[in-house]
C-alpha atoms as a PDB file:
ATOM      1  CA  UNK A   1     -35.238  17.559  -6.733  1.00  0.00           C
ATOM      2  CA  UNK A   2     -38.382  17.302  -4.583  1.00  0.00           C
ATOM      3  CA  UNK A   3     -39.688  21.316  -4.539  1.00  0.00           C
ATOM      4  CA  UNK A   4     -38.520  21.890  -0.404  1.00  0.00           C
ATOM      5  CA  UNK A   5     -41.690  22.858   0.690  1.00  0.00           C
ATOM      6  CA  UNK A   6     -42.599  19.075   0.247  1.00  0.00           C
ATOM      7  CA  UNK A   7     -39.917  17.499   2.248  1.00  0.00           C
ATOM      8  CA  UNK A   8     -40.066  15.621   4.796  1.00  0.00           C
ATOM      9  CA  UNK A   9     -38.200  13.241   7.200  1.00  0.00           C
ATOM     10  CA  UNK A  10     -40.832  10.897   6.833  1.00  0.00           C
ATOM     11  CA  UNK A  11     -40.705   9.986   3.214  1.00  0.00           C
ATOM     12  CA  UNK A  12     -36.732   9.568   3.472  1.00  0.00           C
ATOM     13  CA  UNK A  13     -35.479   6.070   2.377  1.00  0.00           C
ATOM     14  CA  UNK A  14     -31.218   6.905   3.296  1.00  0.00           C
ATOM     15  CA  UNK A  15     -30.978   5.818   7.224  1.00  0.00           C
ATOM     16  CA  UNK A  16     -29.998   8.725   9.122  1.00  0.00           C
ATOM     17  CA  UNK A  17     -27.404   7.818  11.825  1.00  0.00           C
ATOM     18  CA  UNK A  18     -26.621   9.993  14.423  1.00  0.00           C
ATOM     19  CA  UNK A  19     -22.737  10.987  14.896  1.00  0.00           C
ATOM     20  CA  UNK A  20     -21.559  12.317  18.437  1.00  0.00           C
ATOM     21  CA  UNK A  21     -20.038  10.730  21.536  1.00  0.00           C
ATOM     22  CA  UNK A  22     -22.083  12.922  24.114  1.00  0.00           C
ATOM     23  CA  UNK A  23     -23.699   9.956  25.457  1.00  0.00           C
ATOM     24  CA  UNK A  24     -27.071  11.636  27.251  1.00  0.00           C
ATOM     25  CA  UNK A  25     -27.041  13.224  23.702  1.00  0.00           C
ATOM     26  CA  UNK A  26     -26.739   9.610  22.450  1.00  0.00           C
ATOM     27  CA  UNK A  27     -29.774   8.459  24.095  1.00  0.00           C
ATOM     28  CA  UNK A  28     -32.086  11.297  23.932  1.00  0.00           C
ATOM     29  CA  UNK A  29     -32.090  10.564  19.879  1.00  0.00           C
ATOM     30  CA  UNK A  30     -32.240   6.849  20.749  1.00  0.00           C
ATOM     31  CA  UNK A  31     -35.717   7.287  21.774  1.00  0.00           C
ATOM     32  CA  UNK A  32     -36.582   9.063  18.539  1.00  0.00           C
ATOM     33  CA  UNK A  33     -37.352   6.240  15.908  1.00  0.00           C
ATOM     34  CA  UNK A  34     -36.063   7.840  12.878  1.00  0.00           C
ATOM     35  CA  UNK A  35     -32.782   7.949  14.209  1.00  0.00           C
ATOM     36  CA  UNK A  36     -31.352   3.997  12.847  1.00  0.00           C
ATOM     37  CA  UNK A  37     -28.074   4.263  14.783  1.00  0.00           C
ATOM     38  CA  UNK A  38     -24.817   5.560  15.734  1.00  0.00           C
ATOM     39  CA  UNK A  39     -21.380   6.553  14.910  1.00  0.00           C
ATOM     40  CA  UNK A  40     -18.371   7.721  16.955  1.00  0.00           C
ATOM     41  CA  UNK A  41     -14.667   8.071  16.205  1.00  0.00           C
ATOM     42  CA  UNK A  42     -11.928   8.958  18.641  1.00  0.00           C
ATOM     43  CA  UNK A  43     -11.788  12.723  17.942  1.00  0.00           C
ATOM     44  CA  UNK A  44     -15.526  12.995  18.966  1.00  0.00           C
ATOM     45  CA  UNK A  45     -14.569  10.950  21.737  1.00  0.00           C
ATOM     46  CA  UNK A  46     -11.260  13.070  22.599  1.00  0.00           C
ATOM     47  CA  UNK A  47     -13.900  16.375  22.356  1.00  0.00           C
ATOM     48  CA  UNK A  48     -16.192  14.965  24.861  1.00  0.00           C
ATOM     49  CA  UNK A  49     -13.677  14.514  27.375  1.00  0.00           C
ATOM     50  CA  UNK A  50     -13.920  10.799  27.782  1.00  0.00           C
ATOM     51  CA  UNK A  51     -10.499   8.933  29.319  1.00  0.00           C
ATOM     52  CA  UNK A  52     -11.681   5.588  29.198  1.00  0.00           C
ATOM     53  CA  UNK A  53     -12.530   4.311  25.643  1.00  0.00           C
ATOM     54  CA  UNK A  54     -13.987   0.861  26.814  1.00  0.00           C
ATOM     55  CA  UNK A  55     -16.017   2.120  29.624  1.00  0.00           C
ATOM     56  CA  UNK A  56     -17.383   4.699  27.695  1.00  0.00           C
ATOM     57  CA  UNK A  57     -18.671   1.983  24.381  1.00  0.00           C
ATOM     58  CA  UNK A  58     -19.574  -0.350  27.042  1.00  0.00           C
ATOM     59  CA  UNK A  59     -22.170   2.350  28.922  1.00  0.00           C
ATOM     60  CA  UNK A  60     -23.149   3.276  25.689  1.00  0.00           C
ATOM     61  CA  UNK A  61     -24.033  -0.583  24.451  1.00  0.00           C
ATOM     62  CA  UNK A  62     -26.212  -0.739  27.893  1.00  0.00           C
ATOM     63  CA  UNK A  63     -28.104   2.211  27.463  1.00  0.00           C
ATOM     64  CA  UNK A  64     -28.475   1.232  23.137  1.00  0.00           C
ATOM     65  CA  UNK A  65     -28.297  -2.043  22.998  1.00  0.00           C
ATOM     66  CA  UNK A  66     -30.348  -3.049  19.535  1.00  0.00           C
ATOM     67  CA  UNK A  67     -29.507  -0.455  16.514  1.00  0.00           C
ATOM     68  CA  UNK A  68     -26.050  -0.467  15.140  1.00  0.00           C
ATOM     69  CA  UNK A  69     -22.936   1.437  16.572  1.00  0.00           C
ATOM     70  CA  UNK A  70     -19.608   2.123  15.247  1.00  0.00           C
ATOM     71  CA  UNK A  71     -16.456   2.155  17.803  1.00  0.00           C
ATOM     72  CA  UNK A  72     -13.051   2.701  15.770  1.00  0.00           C
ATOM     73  CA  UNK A  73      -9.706   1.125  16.423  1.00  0.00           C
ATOM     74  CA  UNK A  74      -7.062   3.628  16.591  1.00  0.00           C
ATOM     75  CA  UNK A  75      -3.295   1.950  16.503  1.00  0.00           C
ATOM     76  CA  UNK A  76      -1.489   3.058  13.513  1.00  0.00           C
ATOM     77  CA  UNK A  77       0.139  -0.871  13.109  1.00  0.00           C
ATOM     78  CA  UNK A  78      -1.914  -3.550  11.407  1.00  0.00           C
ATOM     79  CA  UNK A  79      -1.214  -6.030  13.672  1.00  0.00           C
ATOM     80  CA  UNK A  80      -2.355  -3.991  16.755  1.00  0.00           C
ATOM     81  CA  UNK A  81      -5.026  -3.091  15.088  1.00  0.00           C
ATOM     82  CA  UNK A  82      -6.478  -6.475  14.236  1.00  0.00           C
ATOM     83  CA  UNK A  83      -6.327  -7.325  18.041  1.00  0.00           C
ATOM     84  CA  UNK A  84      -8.290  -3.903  18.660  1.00  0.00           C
ATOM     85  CA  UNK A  85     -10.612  -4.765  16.349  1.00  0.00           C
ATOM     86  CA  UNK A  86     -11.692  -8.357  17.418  1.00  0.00           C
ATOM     87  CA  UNK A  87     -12.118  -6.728  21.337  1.00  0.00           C
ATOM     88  CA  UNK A  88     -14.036  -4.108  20.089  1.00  0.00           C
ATOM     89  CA  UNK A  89     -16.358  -6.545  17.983  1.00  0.00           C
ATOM     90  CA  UNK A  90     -16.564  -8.339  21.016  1.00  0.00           C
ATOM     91  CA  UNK A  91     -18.448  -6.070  23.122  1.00  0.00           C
ATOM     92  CA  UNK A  92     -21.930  -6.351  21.547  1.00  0.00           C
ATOM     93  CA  UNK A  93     -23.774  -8.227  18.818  1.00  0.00           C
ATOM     94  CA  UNK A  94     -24.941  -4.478  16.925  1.00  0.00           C
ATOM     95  CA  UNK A  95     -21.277  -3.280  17.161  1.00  0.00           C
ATOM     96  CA  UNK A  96     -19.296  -2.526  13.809  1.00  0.00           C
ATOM     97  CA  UNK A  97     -15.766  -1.813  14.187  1.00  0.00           C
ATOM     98  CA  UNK A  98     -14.363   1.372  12.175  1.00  0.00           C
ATOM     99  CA  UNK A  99     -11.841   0.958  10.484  1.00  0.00           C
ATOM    100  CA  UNK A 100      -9.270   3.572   8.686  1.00  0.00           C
ATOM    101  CA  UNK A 101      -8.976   3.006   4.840  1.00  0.00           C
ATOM    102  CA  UNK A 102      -5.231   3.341   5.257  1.00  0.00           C
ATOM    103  CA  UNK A 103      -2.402   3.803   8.421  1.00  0.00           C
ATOM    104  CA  UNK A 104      -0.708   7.114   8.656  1.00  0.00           C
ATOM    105  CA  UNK A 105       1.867   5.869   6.269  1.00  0.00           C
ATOM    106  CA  UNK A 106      -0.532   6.029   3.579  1.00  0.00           C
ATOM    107  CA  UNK A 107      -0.121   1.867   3.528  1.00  0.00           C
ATOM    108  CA  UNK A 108      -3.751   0.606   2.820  1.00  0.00           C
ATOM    109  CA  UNK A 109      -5.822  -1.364   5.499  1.00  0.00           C
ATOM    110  CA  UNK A 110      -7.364  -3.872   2.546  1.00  0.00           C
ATOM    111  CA  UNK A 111      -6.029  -7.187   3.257  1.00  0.00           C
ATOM    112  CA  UNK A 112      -7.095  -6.470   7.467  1.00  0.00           C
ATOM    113  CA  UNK A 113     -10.314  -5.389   5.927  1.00  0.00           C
ATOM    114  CA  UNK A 114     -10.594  -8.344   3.618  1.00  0.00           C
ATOM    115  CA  UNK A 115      -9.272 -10.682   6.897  1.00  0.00           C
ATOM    116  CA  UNK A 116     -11.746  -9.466   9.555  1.00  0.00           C
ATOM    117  CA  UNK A 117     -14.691  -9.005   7.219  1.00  0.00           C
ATOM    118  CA  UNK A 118     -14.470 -12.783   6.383  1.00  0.00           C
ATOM    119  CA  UNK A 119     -13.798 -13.875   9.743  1.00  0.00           C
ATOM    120  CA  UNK A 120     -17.587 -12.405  10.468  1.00  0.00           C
ATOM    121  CA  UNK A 121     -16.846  -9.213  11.746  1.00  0.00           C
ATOM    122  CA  UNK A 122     -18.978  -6.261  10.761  1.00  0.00           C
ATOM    123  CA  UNK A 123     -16.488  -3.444   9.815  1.00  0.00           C
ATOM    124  CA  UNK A 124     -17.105   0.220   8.738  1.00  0.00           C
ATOM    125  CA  UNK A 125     -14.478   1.376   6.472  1.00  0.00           C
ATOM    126  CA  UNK A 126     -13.778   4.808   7.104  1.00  0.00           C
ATOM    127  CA  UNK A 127     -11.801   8.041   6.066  1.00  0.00           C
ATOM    128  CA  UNK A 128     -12.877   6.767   2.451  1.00  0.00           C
ATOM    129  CA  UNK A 129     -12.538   9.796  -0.012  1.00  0.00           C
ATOM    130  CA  UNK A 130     -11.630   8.398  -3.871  1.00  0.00           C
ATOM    131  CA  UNK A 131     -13.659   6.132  -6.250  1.00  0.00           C
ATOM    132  CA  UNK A 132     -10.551   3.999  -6.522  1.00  0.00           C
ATOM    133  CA  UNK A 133     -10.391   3.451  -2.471  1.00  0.00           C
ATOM    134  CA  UNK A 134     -14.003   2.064  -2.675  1.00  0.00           C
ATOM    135  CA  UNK A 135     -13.250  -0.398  -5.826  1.00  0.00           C
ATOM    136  CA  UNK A 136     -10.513  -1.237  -2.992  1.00  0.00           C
ATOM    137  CA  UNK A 137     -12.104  -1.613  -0.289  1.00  0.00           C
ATOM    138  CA  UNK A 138     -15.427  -3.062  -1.927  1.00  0.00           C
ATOM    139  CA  UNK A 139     -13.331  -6.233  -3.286  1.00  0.00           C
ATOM    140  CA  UNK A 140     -12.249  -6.555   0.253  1.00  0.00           C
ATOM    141  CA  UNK A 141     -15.186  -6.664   1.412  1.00  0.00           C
ATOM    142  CA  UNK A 142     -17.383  -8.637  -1.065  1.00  0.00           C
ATOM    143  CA  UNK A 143     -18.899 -12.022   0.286  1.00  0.00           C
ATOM    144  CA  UNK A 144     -17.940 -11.012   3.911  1.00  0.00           C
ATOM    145  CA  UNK A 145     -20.108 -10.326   6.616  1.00  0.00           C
ATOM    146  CA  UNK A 146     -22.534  -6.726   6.615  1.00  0.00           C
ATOM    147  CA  UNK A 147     -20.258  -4.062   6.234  1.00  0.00           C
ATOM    148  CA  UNK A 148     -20.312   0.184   5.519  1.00  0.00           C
ATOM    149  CA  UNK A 149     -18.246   1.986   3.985  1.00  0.00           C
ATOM    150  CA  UNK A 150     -17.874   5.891   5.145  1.00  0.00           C
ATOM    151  CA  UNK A 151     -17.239   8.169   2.402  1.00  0.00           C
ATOM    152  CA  UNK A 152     -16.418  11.462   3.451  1.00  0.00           C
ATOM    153  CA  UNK A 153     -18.675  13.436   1.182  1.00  0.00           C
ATOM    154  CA  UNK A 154     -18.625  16.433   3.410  1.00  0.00           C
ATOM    155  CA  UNK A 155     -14.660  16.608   3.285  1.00  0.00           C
ATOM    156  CA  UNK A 156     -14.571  16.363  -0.386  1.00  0.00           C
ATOM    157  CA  UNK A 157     -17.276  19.308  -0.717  1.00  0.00           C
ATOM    158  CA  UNK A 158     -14.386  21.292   1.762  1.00  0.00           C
ATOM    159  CA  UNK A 159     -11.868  21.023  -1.508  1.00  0.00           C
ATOM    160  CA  UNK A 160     -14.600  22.086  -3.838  1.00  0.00           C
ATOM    161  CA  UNK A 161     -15.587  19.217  -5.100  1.00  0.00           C
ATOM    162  CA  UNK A 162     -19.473  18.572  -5.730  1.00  0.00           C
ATOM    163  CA  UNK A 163     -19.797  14.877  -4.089  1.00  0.00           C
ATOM    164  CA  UNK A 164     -22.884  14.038  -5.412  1.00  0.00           C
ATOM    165  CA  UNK A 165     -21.347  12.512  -8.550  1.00  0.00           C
ATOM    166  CA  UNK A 166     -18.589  10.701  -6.655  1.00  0.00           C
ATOM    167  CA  UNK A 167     -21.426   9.238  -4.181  1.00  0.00           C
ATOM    168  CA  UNK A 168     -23.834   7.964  -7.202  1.00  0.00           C
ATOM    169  CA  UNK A 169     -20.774   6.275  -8.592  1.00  0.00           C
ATOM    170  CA  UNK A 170     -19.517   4.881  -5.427  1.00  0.00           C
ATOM    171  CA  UNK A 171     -23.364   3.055  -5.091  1.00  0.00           C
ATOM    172  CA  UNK A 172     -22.868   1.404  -8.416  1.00  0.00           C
ATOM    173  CA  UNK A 173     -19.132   0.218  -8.226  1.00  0.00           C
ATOM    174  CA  UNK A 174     -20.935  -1.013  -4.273  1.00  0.00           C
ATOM    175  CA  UNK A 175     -23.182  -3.554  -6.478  1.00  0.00           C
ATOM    176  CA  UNK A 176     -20.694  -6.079  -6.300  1.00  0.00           C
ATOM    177  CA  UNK A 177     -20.800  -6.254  -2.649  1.00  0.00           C
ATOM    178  CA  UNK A 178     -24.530  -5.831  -1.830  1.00  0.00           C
ATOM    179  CA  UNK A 179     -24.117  -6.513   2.062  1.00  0.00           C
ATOM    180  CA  UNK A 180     -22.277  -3.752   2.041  1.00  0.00           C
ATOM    181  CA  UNK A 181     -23.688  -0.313   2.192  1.00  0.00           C
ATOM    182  CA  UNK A 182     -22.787   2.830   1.661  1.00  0.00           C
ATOM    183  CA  UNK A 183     -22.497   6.200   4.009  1.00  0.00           C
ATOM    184  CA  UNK A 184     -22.711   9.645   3.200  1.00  0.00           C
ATOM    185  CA  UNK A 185     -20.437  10.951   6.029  1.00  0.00           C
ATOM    186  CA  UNK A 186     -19.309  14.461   7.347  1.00  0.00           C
ATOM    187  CA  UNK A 187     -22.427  16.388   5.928  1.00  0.00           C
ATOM    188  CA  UNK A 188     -21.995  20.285   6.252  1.00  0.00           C
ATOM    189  CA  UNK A 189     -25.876  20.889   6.274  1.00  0.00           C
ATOM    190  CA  UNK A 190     -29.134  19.539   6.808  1.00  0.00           C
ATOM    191  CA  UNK A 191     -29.797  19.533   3.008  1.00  0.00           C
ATOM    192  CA  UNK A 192     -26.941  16.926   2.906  1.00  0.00           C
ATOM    193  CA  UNK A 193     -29.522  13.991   4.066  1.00  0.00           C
ATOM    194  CA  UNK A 194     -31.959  15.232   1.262  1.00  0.00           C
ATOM    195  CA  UNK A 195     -28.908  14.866  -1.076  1.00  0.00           C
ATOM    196  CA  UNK A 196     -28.283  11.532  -0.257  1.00  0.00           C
ATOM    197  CA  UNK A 197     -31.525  10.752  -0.362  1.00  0.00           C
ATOM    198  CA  UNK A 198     -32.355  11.005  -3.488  1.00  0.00           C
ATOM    199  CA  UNK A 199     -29.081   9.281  -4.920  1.00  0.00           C
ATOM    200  CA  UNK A 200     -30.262   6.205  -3.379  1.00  0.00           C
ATOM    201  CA  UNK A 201     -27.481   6.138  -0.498  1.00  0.00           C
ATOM    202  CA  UNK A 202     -28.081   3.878   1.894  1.00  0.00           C
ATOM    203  CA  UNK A 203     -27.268   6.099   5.478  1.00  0.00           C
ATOM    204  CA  UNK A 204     -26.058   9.282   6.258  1.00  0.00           C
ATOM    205  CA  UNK A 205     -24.097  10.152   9.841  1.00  0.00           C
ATOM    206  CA  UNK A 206     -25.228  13.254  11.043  1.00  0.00           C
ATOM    207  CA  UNK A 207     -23.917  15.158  13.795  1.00  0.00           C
ATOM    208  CA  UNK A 208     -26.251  16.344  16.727  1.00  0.00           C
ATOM    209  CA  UNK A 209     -26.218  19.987  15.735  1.00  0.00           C
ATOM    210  CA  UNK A 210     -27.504  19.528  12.517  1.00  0.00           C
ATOM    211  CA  UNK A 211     -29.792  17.075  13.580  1.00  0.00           C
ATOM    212  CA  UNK A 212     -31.512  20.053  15.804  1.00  0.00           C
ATOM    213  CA  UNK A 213     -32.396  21.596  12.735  1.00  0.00           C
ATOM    214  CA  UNK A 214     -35.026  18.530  11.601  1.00  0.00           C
ATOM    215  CA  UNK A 215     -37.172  20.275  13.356  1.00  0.00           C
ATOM    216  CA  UNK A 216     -37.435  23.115  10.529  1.00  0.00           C
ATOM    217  CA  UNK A 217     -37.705  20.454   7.577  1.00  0.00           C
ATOM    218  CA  UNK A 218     -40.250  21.533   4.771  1.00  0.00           C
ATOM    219  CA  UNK A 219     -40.905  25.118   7.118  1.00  0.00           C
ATOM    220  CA  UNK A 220     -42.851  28.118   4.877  1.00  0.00           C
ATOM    221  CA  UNK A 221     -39.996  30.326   3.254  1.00  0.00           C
ATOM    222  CA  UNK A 222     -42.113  33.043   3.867  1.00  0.00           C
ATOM    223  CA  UNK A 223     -42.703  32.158   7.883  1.00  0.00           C
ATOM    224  CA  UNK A 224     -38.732  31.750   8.505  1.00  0.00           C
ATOM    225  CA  UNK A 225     -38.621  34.894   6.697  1.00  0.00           C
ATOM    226  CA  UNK A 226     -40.362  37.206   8.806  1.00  0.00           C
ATOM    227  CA  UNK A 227     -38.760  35.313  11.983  1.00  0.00           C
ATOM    228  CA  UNK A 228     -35.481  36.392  10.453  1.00  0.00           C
ATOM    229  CA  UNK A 229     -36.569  39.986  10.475  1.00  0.00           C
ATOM    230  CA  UNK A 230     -38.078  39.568  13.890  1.00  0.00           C
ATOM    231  CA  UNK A 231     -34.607  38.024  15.123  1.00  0.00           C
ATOM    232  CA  UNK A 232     -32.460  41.015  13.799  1.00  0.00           C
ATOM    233  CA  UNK A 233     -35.013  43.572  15.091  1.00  0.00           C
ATOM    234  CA  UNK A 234     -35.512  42.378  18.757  1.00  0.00           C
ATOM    235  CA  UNK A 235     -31.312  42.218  18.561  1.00  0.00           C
ATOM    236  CA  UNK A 236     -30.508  45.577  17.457  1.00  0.00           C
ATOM    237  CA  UNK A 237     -33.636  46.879  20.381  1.00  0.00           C
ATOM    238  CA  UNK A 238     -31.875  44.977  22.972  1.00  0.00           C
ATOM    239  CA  UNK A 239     -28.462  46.294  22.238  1.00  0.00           C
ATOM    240  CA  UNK A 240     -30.024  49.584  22.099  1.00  0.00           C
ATOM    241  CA  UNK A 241     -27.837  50.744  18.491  1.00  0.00           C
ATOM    242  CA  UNK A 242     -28.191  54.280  16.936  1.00  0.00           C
ATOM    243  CA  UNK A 243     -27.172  56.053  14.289  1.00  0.00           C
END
């Protein structure tokens, strides 16, 4: 791995989008150009106190109308689904629709994929966490329009797992479907994008907290160190401790 004192956000290749639903967060990192574009999903959306699900994409596709953004359906029936799928697609040209790898019932959203993808739609498979779900969903999606496919690299570190592996192998069994790419989602920490980096995957979703830390990328060790002293010292004077 590149030595850390040489990184930089520069010399990335994986497309770092940003992941949030705070929508003046949203377009403060629009006008930053290393940010490529956007996720959401309704939890985020839930968090941020938003009612209105279609008034909120629709402000957001005025105020970022030209790098891609990814709205997700959220009925648990196929059918319903579909028909949420087609109006979200419908609401701007860089719009991918999210969505889930399988209903709550554990019955698999492959064939929908497979239908919509074909029909031109550009869908981002999420919730993805096995090597067999993206052979799956890969097939479904090979010769149709420019798809993603969200593995959830950060929830399978959460069990234990190392991802890295899982991610590299996901990329090559992705081959077969080269408009499709691949996303490193749910990182835990900054060094997450560095990871992906350097396995080659295409774009990473990162939420706004962690992409507050960019700002430290490729800092001296031995500067952050001495802050770190600094920061406990000028706590323990303010809270006035003794021994």
């Amino acid at each position: 791995m590149t030595p850390l004192e040489a990184l930089s956000v520069e010399a990335l290749s994986v497309k770092i989008f940003a992941d949030g639903a705070d929508l003046p967060g949203m377009v403060d990192l629009y006008r930053r150009p290393y940010i490529k574009g956007f996720t959401t999903n309704p939890t985020l959306i839930r968090k941020a106190g938003i009612t209105d699900y279609a008034a909120f994409a629709r402000d957001v596709l005025r105020a970022i109308p030209d790098r891609p953004i990814s709205f997700e359906v959220f009925s648990d029936e196929f059918p319903e689904m579909e028909r949420q799928a087609r109006e979200i697609a419908s609401w701007g040209s860089n719009v991918y629709v999210k969505i889930p790898v399988s209903n709550t019932r554990r019955q698999p959203a492959y064939d929908l994929v497979r239908r919509l993808s074909h029909d031109g739609l550009r869908i981002n498979v999420t919730a993805v966490m096995t090597l067999d779900q993206v052979t799956q969903v890969t097939d479904a999606l090979a010769g149709g329009a420019p798809s993603c496919i969200s593995v959830f690299a950060g929830r399978i570190a959460d069990t234990g797992r190392d991802p890295v592996p899982l991610m590299a192998e996901a990329l090559r069994i992705m081959a077969r479907a080269p408009q499709a790419e691949l996303i490193w989602a749910s990182p835990r920490e900054l060094l997450n994008i560095f990871h992906a980096d350097g396995i080659g995957c295409h774009i990473i979703t990162v939420t706004h907290d962690i992409l507050k830390k960019l700002t430290i990328v490729g800092k001296p060790l031995d500067e952050y160190s001495l802050e770190t002293v600094k920061m406990f010292h000028d706590d323990a004077t303010a809270a006035k401790f003794s021994v």
